[in-house]
N, C-alpha and C. Protein backbone atom coordinates (compact mmCIF):
# COMPACT_ATOMS: atom_id res chain seq x y z
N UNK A 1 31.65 24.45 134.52
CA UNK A 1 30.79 25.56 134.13
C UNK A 1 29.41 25.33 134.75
N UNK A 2 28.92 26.50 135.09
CA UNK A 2 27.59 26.20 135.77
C UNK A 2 26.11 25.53 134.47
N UNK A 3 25.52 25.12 135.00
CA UNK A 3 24.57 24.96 134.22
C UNK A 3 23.52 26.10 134.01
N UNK A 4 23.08 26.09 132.27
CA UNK A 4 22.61 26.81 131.65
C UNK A 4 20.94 26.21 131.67
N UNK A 5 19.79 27.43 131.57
CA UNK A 5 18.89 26.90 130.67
C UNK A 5 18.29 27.54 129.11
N UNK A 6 18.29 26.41 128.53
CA UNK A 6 17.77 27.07 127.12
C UNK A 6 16.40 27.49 127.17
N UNK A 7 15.94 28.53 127.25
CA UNK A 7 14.50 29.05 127.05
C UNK A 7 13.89 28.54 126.18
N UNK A 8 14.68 28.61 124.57
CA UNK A 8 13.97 28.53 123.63
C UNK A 8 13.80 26.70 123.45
N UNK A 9 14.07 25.68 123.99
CA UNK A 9 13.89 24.43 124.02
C UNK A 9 13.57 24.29 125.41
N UNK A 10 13.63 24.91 126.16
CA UNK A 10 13.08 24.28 127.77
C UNK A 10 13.97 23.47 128.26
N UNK A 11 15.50 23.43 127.89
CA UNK A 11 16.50 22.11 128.63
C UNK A 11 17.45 23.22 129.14
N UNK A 12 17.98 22.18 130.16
CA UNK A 12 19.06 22.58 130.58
C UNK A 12 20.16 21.70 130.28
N UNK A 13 21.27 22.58 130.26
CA UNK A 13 22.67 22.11 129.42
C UNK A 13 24.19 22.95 129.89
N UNK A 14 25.03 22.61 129.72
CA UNK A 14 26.44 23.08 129.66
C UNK A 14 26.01 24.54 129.13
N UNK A 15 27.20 25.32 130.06
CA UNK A 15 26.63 27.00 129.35
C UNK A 15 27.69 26.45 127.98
N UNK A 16 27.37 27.51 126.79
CA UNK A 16 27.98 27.57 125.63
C UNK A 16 29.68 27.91 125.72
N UNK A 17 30.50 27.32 125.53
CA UNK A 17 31.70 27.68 125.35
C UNK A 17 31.62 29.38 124.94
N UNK A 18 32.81 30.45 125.84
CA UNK A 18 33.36 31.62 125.51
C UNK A 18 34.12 31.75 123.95
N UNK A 19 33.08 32.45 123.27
CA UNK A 19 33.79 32.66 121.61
C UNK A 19 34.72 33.47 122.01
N UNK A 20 36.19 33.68 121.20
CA UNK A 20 37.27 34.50 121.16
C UNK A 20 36.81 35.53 119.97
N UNK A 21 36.97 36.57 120.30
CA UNK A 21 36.33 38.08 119.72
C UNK A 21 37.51 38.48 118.16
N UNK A 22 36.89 38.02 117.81
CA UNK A 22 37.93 38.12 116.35
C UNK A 22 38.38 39.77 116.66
N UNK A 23 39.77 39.85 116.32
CA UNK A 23 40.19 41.57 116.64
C UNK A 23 41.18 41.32 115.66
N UNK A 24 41.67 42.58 116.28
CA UNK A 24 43.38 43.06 115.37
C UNK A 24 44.23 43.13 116.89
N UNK A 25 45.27 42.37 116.47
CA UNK A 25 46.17 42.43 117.47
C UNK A 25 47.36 43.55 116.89
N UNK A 26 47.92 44.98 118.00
CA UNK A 26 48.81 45.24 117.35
C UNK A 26 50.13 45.23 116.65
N UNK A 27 50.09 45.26 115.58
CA UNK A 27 51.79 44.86 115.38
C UNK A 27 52.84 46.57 115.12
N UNK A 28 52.98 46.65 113.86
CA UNK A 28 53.56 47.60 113.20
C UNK A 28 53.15 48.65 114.14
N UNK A 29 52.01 49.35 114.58
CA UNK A 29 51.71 50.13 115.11
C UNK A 29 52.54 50.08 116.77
N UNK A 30 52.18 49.34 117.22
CA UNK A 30 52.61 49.16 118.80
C UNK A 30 54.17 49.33 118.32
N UNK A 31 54.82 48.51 117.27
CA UNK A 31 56.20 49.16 117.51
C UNK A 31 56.49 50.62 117.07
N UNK A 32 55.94 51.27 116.27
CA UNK A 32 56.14 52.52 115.45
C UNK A 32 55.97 53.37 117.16
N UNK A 33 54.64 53.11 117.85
CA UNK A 33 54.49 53.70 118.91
C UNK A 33 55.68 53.64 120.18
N UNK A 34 56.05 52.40 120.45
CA UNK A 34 57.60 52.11 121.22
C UNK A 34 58.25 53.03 121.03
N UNK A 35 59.34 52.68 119.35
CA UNK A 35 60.29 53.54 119.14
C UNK A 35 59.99 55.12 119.40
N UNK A 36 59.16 55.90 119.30
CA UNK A 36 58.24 57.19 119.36
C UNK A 36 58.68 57.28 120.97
N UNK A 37 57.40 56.21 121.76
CA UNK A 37 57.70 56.82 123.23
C UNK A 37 59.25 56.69 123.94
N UNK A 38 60.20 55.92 123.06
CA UNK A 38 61.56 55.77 124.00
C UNK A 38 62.35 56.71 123.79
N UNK A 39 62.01 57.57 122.43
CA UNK A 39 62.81 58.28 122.38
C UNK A 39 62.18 59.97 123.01
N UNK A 40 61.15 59.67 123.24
CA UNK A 40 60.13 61.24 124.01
C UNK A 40 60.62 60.76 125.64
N UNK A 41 60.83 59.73 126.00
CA UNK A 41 61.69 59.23 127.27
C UNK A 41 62.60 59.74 127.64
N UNK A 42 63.48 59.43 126.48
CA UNK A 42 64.78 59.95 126.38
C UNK A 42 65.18 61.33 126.48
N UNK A 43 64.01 62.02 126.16
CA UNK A 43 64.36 63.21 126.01
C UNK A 43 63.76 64.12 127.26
N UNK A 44 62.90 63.20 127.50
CA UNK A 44 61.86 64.01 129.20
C UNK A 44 62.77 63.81 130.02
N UNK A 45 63.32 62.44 130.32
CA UNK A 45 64.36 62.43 131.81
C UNK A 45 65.76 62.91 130.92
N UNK A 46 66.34 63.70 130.16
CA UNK A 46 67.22 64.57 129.93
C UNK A 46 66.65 65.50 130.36
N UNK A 47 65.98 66.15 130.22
CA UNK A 47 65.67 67.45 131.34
C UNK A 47 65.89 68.14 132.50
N UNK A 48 65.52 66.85 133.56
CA UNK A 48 66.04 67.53 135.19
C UNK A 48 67.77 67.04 134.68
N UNK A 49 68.23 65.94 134.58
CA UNK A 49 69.48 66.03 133.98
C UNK A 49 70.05 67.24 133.94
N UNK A 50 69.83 67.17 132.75
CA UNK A 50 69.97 69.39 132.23
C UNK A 50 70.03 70.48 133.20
N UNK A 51 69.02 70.25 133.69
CA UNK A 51 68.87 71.20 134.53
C UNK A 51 69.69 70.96 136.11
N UNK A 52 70.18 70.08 135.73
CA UNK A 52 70.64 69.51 137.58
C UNK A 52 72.24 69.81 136.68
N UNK A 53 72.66 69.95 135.45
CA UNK A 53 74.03 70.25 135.27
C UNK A 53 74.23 72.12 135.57
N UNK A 54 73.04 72.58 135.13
CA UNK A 54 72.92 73.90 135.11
C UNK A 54 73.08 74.99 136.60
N UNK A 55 72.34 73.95 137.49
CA UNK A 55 72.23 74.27 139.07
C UNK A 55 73.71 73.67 139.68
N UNK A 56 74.49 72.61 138.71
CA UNK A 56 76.08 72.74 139.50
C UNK A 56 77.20 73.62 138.49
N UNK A 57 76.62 73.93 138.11
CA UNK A 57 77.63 75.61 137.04
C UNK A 57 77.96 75.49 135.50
N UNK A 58 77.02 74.60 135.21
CA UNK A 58 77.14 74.32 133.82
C UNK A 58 76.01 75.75 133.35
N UNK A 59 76.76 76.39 132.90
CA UNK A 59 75.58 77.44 132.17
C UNK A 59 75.06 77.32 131.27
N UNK A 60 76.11 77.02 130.06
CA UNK A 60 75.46 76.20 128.98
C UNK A 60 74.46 75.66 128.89
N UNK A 61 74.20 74.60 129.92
CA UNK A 61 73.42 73.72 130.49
C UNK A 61 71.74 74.09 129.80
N UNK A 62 71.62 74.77 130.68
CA UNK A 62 69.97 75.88 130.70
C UNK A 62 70.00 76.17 129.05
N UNK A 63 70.49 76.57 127.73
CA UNK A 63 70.17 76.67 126.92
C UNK A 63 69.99 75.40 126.57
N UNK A 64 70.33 74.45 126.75
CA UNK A 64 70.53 73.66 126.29
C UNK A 64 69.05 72.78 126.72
N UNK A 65 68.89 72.77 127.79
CA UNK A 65 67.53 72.62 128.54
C UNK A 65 65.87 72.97 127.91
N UNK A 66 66.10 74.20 127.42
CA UNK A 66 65.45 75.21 126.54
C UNK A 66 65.07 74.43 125.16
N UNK A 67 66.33 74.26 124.82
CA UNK A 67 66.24 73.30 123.20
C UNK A 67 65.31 72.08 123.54
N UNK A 68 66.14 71.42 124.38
CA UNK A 68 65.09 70.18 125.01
C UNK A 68 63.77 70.27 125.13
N UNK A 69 63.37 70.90 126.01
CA UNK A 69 62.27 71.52 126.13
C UNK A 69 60.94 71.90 125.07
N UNK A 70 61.78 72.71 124.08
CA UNK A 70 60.90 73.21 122.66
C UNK A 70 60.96 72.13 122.19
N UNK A 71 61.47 71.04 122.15
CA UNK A 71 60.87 70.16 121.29
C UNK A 71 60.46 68.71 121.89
N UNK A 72 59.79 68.90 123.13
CA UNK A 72 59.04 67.55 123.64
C UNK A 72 57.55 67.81 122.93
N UNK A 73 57.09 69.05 123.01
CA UNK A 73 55.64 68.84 121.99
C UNK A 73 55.99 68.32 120.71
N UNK A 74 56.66 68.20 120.00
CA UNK A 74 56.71 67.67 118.74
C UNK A 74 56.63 66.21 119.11
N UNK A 75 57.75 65.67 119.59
CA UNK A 75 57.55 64.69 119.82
C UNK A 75 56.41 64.10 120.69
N UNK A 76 55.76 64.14 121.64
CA UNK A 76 54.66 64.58 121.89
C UNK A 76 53.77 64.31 120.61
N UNK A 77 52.91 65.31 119.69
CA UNK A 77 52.73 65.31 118.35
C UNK A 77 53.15 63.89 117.62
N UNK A 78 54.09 63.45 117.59
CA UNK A 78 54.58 62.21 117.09
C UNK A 78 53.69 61.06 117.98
N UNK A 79 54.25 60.82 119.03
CA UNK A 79 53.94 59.90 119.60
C UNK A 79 52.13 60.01 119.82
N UNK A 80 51.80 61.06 119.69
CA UNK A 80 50.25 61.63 119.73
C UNK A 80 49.56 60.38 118.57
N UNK A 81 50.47 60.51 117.27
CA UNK A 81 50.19 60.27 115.98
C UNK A 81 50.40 58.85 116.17
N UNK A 82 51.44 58.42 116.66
CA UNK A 82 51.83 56.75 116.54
C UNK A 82 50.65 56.20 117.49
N UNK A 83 49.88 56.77 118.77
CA UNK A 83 49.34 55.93 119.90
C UNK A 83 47.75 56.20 119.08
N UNK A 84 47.96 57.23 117.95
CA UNK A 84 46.09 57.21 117.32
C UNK A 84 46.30 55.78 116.15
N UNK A 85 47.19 55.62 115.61
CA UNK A 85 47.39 54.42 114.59
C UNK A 85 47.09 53.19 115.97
N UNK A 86 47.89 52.86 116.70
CA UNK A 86 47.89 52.15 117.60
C UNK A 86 46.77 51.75 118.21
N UNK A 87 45.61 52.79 118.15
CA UNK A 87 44.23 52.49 118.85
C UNK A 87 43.56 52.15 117.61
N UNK A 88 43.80 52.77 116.59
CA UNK A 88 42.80 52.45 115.42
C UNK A 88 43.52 53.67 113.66
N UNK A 89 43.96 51.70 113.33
CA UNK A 89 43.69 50.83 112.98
C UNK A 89 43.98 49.81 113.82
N UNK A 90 45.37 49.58 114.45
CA UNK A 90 45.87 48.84 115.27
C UNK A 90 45.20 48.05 115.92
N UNK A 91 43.76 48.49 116.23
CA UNK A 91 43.58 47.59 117.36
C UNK A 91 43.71 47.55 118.99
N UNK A 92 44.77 48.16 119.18
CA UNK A 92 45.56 48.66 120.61
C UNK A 92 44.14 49.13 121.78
N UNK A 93 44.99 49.18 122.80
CA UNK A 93 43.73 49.86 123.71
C UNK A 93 43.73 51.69 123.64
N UNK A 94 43.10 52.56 124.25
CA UNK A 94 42.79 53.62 123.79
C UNK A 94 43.46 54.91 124.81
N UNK A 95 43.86 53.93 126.07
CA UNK A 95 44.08 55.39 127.01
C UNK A 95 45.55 55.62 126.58
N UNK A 96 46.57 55.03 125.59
CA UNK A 96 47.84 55.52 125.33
C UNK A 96 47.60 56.76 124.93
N UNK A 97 46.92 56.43 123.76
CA UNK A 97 46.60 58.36 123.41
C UNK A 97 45.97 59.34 124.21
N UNK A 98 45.39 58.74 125.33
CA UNK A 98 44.51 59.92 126.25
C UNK A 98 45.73 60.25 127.03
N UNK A 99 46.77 59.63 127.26
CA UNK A 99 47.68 59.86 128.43
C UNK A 99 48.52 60.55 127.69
N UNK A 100 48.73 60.27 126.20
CA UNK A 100 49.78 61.61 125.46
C UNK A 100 48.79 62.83 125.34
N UNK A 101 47.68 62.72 124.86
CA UNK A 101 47.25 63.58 124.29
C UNK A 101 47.15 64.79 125.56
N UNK A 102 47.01 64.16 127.18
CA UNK A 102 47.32 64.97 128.71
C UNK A 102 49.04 65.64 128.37
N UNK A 103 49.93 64.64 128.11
CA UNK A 103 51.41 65.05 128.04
C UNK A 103 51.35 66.25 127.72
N UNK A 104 50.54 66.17 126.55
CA UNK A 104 50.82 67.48 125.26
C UNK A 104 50.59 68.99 126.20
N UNK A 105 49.68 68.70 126.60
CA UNK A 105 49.14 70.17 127.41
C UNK A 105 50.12 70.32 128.27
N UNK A 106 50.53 68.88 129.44
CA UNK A 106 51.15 69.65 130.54
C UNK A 106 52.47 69.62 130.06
N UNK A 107 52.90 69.52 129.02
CA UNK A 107 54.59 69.94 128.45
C UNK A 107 54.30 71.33 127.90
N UNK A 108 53.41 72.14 127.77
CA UNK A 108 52.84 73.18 126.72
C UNK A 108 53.13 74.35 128.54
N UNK A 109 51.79 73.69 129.19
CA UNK A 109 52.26 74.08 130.57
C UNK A 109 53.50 74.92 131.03
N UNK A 110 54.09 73.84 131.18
CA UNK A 110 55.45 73.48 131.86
C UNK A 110 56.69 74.43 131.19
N UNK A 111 56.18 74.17 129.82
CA UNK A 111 57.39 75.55 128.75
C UNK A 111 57.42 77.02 129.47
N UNK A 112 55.95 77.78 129.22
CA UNK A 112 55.38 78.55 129.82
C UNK A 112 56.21 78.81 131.30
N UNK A 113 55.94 77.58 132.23
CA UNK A 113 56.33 77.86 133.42
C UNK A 113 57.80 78.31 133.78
N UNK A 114 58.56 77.27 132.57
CA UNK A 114 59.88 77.47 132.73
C UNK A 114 60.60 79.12 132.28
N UNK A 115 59.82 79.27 131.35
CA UNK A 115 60.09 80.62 130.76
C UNK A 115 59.67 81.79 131.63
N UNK A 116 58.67 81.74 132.46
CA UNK A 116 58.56 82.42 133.56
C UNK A 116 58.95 82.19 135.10
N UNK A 117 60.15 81.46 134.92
CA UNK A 117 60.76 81.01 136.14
C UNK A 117 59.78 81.16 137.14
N UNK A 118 58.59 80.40 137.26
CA UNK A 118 57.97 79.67 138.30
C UNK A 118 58.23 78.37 138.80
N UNK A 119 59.30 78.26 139.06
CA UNK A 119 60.17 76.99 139.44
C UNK A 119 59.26 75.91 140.46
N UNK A 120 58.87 76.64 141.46
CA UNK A 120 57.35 76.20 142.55
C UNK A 120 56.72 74.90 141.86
N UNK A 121 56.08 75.49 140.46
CA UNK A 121 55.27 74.73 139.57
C UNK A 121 55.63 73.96 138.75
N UNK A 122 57.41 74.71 138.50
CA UNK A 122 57.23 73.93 137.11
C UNK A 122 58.28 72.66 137.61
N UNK A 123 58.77 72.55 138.44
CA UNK A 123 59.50 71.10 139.20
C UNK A 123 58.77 69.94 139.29
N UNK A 124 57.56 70.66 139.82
CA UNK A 124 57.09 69.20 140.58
C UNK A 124 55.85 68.96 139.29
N UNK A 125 55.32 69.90 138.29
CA UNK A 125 54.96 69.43 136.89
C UNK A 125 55.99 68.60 136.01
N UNK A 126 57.62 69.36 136.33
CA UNK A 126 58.41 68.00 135.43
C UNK A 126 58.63 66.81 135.64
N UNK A 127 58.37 66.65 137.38
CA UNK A 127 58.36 65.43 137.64
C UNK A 127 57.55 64.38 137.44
N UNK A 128 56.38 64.80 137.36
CA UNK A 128 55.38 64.58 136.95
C UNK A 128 54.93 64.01 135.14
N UNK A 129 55.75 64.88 134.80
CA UNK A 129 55.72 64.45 132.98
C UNK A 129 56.25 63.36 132.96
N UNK A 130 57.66 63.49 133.62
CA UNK A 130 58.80 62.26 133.44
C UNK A 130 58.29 61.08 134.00
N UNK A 131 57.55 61.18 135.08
CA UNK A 131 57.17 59.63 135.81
C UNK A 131 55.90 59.44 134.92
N UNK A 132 55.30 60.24 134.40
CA UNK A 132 54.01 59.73 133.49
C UNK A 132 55.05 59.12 132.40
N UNK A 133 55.47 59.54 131.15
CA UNK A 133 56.07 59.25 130.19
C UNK A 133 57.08 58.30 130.66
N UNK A 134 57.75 57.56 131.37
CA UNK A 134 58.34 56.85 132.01
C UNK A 134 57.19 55.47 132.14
N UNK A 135 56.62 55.50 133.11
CA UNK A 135 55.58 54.57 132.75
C UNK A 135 54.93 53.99 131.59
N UNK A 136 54.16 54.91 130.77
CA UNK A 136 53.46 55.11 130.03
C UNK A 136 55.24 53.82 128.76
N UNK A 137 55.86 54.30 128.64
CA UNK A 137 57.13 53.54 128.05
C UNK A 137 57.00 52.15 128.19
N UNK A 138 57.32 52.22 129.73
CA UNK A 138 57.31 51.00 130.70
C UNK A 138 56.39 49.82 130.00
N UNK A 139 55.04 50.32 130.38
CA UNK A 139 53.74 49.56 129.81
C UNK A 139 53.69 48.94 128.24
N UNK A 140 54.40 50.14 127.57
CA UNK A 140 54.30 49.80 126.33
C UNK A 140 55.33 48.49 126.07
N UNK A 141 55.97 48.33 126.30
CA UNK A 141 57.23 46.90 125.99
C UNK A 141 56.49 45.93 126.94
N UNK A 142 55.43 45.95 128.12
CA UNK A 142 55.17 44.65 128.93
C UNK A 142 53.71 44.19 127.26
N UNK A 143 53.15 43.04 128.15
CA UNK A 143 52.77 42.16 127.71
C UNK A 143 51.28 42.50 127.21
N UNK A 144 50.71 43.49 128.10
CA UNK A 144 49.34 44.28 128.02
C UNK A 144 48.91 44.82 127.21
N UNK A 145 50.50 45.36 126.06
CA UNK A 145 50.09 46.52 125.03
C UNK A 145 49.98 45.32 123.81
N UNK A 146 50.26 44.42 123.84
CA UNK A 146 50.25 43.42 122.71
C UNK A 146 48.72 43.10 122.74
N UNK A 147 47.86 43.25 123.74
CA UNK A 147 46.58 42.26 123.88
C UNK A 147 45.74 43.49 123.13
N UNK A 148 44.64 43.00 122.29
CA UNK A 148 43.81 43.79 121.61
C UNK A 148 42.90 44.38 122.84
N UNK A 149 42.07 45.56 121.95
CA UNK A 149 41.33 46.61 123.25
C UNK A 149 39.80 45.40 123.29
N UNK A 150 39.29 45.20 124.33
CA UNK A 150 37.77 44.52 124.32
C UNK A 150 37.29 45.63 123.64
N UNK A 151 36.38 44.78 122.89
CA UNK A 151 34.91 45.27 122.19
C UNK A 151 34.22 45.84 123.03
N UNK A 152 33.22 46.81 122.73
CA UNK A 152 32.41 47.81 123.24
C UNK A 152 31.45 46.79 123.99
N UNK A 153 30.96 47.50 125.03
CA UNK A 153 29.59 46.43 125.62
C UNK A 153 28.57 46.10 125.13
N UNK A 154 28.04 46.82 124.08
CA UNK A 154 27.57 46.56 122.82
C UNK A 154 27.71 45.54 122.49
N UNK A 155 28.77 45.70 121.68
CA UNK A 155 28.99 44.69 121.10
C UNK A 155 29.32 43.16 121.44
N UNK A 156 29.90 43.17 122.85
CA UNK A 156 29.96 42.00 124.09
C UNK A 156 28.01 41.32 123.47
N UNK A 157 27.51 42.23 124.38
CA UNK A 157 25.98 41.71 124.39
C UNK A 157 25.47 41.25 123.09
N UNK A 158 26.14 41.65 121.99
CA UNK A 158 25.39 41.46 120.71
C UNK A 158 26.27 39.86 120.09
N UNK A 159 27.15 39.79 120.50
CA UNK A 159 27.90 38.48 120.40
C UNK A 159 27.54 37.77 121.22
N UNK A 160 27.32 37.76 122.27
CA UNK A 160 26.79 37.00 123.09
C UNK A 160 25.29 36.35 122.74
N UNK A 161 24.36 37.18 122.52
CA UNK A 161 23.35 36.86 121.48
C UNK A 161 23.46 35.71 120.43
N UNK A 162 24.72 36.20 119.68
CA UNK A 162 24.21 35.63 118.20
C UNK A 162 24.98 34.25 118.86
N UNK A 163 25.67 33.85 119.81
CA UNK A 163 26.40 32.45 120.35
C UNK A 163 25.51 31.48 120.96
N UNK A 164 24.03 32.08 121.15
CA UNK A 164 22.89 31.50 121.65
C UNK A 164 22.32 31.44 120.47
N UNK A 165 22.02 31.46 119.43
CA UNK A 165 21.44 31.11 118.45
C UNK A 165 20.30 32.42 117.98
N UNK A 166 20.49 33.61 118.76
CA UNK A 166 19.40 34.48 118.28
C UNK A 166 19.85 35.37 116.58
């Protein structure tokens, strides 16, 4: 470690050992949030699915697509709800919910589009949902979503303070 000087004694010394930031690590939440996003997974890449049975003569298919469809905002809504526990109280970091709370609109979008057979738009928007929500899954089971969110810079600087003796 580089060397420090103390102002308030005039020496120089070892910088102060890095305090560990007392937090909440998530538990209950990060899984409530999992189960939530695997199954809004599950149900986004059923879609082109659906729709890729419908385009080889499944007619059925397309209602069935429809059903799917009407209910990714709910879930959506759910997982909205599990990634706000997840940031707080949880602890968790914060862009899970910014990246559902985006889902929500462009699945809201995308209904719209489908119902007005603007196919142009609404393809390369589903692809788009699915590789977001796909990821967004992904992340959640690696190792990143377990680590608590850093403290505000604020609050960095204000700990940092009180570890110097102010």
């Amino acid at each position: 470690m580089p060397p420090t000087v103390d102002l308030a004694a005039g020496t120089a010394g070892a910088a102060p050992p890095a305090r560990q930031v007392p937090g909440r690590r998530p538990g209950a939440s990060l899984w409530t949030l999992r189960g939530v996003a695997l199954v809004h997974a599950a149900a986004v890449v059923g879609q082109p699915l659906l729709a890729g049975r419908y385009l080889g003569g499944d007619v059925e298919s397309l209602a069935v697509h429809g059903f799917n469809g009407s209910l990714l905002p709910l879930l959506t809504m759910l997982q909205g709800a599990a990634a706000l526990a997840y940031v707080w109280p949880g602890g968790g970091r914060g862009w899970p919910f910014l990246v559902t709370f985006l889902l929500f609109f462009a699945e809201g979008i995308q209904i719209g589009l489908g119902h007005t057979r603007e196919l142009a738009i609404h393809l390369p928007l589903g692809v788009g949902i699915v590789v977001v929500q796909v990821l967004l899954t992904v992340w959640l089971f690696r190792g990143g979503a377990r680590r608590p969110r850093r403290p505000r810079r604020r609050q960095r600087v204000r700990q940092a303070g009180d570890s110097h003796g102010r």
